[in-house]
Protein backbone atom coordinates (compact mmCIF):
# COMPACT_ATOMS: atom_id res chain seq x y z
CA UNK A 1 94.66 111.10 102.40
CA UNK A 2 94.41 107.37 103.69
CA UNK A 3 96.93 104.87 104.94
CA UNK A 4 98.07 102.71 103.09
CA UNK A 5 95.30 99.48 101.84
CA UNK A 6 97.71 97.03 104.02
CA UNK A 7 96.82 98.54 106.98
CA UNK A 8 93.37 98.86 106.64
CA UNK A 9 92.29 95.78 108.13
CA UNK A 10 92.75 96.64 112.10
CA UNK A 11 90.26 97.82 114.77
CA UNK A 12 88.32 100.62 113.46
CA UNK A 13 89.85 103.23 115.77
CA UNK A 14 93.30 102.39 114.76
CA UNK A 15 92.46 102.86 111.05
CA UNK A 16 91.11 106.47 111.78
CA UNK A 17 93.63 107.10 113.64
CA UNK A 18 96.26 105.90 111.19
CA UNK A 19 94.25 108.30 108.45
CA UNK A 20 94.36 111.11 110.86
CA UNK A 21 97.88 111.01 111.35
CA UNK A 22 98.51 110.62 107.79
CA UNK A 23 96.57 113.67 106.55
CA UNK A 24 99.36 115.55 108.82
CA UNK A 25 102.55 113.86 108.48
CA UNK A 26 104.85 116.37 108.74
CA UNK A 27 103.79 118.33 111.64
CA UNK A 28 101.65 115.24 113.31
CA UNK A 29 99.65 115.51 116.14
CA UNK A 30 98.91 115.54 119.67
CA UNK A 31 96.58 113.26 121.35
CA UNK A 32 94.40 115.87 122.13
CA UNK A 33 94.29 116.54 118.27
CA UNK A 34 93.60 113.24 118.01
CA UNK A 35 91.29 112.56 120.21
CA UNK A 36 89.25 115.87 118.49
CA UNK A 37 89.67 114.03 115.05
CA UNK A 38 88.93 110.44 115.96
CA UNK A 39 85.78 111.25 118.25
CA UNK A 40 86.56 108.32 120.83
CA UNK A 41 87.25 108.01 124.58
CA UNK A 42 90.86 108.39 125.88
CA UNK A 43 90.89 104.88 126.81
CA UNK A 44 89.94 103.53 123.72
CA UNK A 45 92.56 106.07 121.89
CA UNK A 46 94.95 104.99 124.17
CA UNK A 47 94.41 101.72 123.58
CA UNK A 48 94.72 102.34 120.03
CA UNK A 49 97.80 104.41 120.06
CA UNK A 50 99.61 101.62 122.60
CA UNK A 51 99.11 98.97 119.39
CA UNK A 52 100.20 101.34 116.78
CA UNK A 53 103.31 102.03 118.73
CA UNK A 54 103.84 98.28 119.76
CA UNK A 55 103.42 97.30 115.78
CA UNK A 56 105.85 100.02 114.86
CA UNK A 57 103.05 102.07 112.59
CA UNK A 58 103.56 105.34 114.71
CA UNK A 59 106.35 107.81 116.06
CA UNK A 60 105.89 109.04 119.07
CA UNK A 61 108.53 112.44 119.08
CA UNK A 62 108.67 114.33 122.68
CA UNK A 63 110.28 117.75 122.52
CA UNK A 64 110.30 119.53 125.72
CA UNK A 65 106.49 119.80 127.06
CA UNK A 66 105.32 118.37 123.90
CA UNK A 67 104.59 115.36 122.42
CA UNK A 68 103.98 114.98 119.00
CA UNK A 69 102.72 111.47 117.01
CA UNK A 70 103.40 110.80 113.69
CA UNK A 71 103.06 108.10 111.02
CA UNK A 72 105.62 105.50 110.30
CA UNK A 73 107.03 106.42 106.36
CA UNK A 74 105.53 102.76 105.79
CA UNK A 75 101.75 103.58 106.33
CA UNK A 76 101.74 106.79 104.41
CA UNK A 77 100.81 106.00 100.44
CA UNK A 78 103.23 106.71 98.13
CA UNK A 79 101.10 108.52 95.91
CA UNK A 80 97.90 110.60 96.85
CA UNK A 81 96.30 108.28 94.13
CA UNK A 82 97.42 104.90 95.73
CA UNK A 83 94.21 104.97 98.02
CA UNK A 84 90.72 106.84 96.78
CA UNK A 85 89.25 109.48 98.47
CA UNK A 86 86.16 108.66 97.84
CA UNK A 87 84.35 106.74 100.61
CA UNK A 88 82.08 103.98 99.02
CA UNK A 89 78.24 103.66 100.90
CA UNK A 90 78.88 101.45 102.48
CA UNK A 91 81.83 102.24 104.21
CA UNK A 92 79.61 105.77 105.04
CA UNK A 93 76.85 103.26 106.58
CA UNK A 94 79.09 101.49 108.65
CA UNK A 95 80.63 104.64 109.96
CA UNK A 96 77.17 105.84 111.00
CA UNK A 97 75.08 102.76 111.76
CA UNK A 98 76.31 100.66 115.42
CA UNK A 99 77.00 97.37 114.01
């Protein structure tokens, strides 16, 4: 599943990191998870997850020695139909090509 079409339009790393943490809402994910599913740098997922957290779009739960991020209810779709699945070519292009 994606996040929701209104938050879409921020730095690439946020967005995949945004769908990341929406795919697991309920048990959400460490940054190390994170980092595994977003395939970026620290700094530049840290950088990411500082913005998310400043603009209120993630949770950030600690429990003990672990911390666990989650979406905000806002980002994740209401419906698994609200956003498609399918990824048009030219999204796939710009995933793969360095532009």
């Amino acid at each position: 599943m994606r996040a929701k079409r209104e938050y879409r339009d921020r730095a690439e790393t946020e967005v995949a990191v945004l769908d990341a943490l929406v795919d697991r809402t309920e048990e959400g994910m460490s940054v190390f998870e994170l980092r595994a599913a977003v395939e970026v740098d620290i700094d530049e997922l840290e950088d990411a997850l500082s913005t998310l957290k400043d603009d209120g779009l993630i949770v950030v739960e600690s429990g003990g020695s672990d911390t666990v991020i989650k979406p905000d209810d806002r980002v994740i779709p209401e419906a698994p139909t609200d956003e498609p699945d399918d990824q048009s070519i030219v999204d796939w292009l710009r995933e793969r090509l360095p532009f």
